[in-house]
C-alpha atoms as a PDB file:
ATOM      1  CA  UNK A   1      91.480 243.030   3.862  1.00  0.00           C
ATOM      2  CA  UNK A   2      90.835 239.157   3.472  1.00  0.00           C
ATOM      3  CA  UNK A   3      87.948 237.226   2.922  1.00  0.00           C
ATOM      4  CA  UNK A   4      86.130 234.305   4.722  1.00  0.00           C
ATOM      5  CA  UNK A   5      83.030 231.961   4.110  1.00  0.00           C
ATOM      6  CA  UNK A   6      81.814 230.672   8.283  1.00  0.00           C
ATOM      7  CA  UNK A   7      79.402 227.755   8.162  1.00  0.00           C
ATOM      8  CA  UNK A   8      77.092 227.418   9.988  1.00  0.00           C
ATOM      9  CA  UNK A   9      73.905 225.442  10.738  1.00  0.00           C
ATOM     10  CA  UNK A  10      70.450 227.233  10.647  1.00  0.00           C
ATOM     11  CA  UNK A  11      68.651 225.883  12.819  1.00  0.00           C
ATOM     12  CA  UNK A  12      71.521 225.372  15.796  1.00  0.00           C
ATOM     13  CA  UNK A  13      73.037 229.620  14.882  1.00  0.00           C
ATOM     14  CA  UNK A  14      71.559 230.810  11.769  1.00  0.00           C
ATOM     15  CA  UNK A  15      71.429 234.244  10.267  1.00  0.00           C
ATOM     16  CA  UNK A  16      68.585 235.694  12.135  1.00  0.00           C
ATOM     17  CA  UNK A  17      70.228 234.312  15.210  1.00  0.00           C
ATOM     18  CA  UNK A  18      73.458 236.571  14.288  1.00  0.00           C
ATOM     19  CA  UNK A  19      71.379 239.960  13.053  1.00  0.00           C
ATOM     20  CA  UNK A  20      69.794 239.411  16.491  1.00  0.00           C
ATOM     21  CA  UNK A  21      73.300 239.835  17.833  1.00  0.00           C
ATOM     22  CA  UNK A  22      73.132 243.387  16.152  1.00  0.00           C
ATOM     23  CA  UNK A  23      76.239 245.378  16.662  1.00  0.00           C
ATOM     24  CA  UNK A  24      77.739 243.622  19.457  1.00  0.00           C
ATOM     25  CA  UNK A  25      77.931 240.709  17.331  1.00  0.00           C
ATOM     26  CA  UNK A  26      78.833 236.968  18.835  1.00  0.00           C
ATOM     27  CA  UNK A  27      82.172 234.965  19.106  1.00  0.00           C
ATOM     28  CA  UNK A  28      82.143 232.422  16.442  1.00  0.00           C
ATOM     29  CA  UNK A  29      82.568 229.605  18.914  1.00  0.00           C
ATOM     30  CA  UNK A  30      82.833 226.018  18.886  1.00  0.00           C
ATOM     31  CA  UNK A  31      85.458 225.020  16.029  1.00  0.00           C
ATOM     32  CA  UNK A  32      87.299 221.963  16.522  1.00  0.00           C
ATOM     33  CA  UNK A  33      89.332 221.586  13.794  1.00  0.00           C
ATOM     34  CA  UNK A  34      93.023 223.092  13.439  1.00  0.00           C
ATOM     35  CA  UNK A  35      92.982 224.328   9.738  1.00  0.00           C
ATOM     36  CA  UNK A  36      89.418 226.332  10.756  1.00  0.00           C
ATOM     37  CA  UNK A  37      90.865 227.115  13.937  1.00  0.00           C
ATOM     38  CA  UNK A  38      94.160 228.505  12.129  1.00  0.00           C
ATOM     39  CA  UNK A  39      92.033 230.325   9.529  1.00  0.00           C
ATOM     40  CA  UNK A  40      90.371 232.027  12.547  1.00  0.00           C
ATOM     41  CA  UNK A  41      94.200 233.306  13.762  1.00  0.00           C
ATOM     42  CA  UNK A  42      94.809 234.782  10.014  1.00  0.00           C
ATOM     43  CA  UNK A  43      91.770 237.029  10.375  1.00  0.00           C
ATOM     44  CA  UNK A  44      92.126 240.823  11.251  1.00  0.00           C
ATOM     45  CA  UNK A  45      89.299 243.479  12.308  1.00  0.00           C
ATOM     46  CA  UNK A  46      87.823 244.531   9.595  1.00  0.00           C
ATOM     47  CA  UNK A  47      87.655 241.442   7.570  1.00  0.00           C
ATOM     48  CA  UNK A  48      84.773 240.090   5.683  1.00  0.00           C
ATOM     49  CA  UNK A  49      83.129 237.025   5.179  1.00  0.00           C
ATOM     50  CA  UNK A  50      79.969 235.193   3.975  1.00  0.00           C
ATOM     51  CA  UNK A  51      77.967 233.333   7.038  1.00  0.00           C
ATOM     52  CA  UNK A  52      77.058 230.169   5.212  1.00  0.00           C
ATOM     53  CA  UNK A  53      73.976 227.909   5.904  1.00  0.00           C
ATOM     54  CA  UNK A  54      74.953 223.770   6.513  1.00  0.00           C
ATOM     55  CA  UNK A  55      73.008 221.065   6.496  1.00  0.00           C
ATOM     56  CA  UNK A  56      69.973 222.564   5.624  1.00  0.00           C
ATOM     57  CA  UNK A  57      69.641 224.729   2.510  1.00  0.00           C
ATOM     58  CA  UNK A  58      73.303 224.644   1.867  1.00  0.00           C
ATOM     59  CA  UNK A  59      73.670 228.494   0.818  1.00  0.00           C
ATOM     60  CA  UNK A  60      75.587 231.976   1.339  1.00  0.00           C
ATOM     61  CA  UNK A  61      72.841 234.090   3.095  1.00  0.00           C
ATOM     62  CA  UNK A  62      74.559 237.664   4.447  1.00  0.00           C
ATOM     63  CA  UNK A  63      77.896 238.817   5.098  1.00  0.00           C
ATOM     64  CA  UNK A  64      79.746 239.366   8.388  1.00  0.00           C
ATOM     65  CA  UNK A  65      82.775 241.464   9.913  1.00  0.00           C
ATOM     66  CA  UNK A  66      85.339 240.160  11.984  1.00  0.00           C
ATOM     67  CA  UNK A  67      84.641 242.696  14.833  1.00  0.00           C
ATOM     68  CA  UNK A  68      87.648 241.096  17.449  1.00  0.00           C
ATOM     69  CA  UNK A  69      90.809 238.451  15.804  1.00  0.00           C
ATOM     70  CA  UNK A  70      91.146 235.191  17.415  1.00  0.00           C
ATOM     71  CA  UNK A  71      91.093 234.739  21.451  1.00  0.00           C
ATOM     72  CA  UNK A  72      90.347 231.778  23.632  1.00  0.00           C
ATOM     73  CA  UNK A  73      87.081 230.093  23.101  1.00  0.00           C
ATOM     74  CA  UNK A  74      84.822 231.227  26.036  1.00  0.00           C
ATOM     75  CA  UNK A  75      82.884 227.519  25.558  1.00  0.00           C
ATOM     76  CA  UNK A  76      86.125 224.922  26.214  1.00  0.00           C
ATOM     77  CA  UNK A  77      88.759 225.565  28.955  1.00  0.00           C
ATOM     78  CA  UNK A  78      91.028 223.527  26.260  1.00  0.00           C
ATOM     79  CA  UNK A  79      93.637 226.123  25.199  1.00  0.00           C
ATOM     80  CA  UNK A  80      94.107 225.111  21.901  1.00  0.00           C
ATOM     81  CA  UNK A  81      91.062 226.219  20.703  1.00  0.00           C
ATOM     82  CA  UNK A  82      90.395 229.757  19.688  1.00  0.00           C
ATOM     83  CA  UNK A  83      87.351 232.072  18.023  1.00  0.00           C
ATOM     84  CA  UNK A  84      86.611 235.734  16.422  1.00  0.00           C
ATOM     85  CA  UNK A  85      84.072 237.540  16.908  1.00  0.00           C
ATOM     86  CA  UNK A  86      82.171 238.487  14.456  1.00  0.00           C
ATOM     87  CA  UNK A  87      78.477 240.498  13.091  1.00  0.00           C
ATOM     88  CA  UNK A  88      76.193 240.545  10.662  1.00  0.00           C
ATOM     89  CA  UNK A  89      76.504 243.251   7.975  1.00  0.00           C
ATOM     90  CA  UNK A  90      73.926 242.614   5.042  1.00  0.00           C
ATOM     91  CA  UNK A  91      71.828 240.152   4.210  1.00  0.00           C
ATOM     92  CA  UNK A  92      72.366 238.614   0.635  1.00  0.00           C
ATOM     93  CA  UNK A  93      69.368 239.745  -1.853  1.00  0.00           C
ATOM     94  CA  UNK A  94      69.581 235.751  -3.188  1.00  0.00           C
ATOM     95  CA  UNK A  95      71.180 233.396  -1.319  1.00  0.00           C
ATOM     96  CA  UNK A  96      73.448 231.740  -3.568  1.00  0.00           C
ATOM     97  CA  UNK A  97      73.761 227.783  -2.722  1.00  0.00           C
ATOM     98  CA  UNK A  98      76.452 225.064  -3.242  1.00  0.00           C
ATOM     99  CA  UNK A  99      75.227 223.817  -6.085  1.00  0.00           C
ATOM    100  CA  UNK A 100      75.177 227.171  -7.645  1.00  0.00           C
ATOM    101  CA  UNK A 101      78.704 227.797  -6.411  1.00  0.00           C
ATOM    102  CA  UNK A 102      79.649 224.038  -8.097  1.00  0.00           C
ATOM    103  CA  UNK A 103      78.593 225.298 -11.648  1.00  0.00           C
ATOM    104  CA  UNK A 104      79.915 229.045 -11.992  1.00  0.00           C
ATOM    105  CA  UNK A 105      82.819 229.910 -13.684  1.00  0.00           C
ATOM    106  CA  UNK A 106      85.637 231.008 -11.570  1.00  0.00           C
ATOM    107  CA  UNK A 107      84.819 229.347  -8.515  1.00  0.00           C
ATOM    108  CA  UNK A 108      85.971 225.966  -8.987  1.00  0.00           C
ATOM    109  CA  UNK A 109      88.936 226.248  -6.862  1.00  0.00           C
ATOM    110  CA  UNK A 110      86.638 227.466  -4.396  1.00  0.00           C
ATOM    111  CA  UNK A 111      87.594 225.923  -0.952  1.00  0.00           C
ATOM    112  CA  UNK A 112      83.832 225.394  -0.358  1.00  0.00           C
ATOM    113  CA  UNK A 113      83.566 223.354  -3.606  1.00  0.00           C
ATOM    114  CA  UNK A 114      86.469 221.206  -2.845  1.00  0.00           C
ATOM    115  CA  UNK A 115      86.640 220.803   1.119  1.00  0.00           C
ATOM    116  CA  UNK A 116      83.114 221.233   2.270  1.00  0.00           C
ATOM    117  CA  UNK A 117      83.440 219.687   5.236  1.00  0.00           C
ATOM    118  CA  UNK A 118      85.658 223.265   6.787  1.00  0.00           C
ATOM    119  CA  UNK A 119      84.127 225.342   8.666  1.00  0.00           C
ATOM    120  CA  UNK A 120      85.579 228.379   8.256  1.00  0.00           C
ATOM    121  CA  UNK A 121      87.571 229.031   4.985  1.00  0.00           C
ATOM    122  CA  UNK A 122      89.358 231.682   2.997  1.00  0.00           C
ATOM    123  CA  UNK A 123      88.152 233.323   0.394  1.00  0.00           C
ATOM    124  CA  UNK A 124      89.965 234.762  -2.956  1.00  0.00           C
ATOM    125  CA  UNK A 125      88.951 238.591  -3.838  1.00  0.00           C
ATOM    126  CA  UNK A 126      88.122 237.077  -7.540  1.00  0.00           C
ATOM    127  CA  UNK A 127      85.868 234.783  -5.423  1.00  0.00           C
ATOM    128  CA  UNK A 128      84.066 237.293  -2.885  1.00  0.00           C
ATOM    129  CA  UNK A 129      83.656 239.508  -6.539  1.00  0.00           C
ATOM    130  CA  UNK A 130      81.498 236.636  -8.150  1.00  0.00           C
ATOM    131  CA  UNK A 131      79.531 235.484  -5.252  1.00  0.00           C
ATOM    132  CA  UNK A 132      78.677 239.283  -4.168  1.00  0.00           C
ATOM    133  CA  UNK A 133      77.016 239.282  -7.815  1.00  0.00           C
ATOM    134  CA  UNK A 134      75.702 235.864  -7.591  1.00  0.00           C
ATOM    135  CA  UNK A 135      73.884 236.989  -4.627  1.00  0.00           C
ATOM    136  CA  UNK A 136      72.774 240.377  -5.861  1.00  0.00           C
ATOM    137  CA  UNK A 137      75.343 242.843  -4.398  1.00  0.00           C
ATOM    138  CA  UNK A 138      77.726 244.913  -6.594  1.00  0.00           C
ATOM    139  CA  UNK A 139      80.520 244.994  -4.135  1.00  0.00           C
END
């Protein structure tokens, strides 16, 4: 299994929007850039990842599963763009924020604290590890 972090902003698709989705979950649509759009490709069913709020509050707020791997984005007849589909798992007990993820030991290789401009990233077991117990989850 591999790990993700999926940004996304609140107020456009935010986490209530994708619980709302409930097991049927939602294509991640709309990526237009070709290392996001190749990290989408690498994913397999099954695969986890933290659905991360941009722009406004800037924090890991629940986890997803990639629930379908990458096929054409349903919102662009462009072929070179792809998504997943994903849905929501668990909610984080604390959100854990950039700047948190900036200071903590272990994390700064982090893609997110070195590129955070991608929108959807891999993540390092050693990294999922830390920010499961930075947000309150043993896992």
């Amino acid at each position: 299994m591999a790990y993700w972090l999926f940004k996304s902003e609140p107020d456009v698709f935010g986490w209530p929007h994708q619980v709302a989705k409930g097991a049927v979950g939602e294509e991640w649509t709309g990526v237009r850039n070709y290392q996001a759009r190749n990290n989408m490709r690498a994913m397999k069913v099954g695969d986890l990842g933290f659905f991360y709020h941009s722009n406004i509050g800037k924090e890991i707020v629940g986890i997803v599963e990639v629930i379908r791997e990458s096929a054409p984005d349903s919102t662009t007849d462009d072929p070179r763009w792809d998504c997943v589909m994903v849905r929501a798992v668990e909610a984080l007990p604390k959100p854990v924020s950039l700047e948190a993820c900036k200071v903590e030991p272990g994390l700064e290789r982090m893609v997110l604290v070195n590129n955070t401009r991608l929108s959807v990233q891999p993540v390092t077991p050693e990294e999922w590890r830390i920010l499961c117990r930075m947000g309150g989850l043993t896992g």
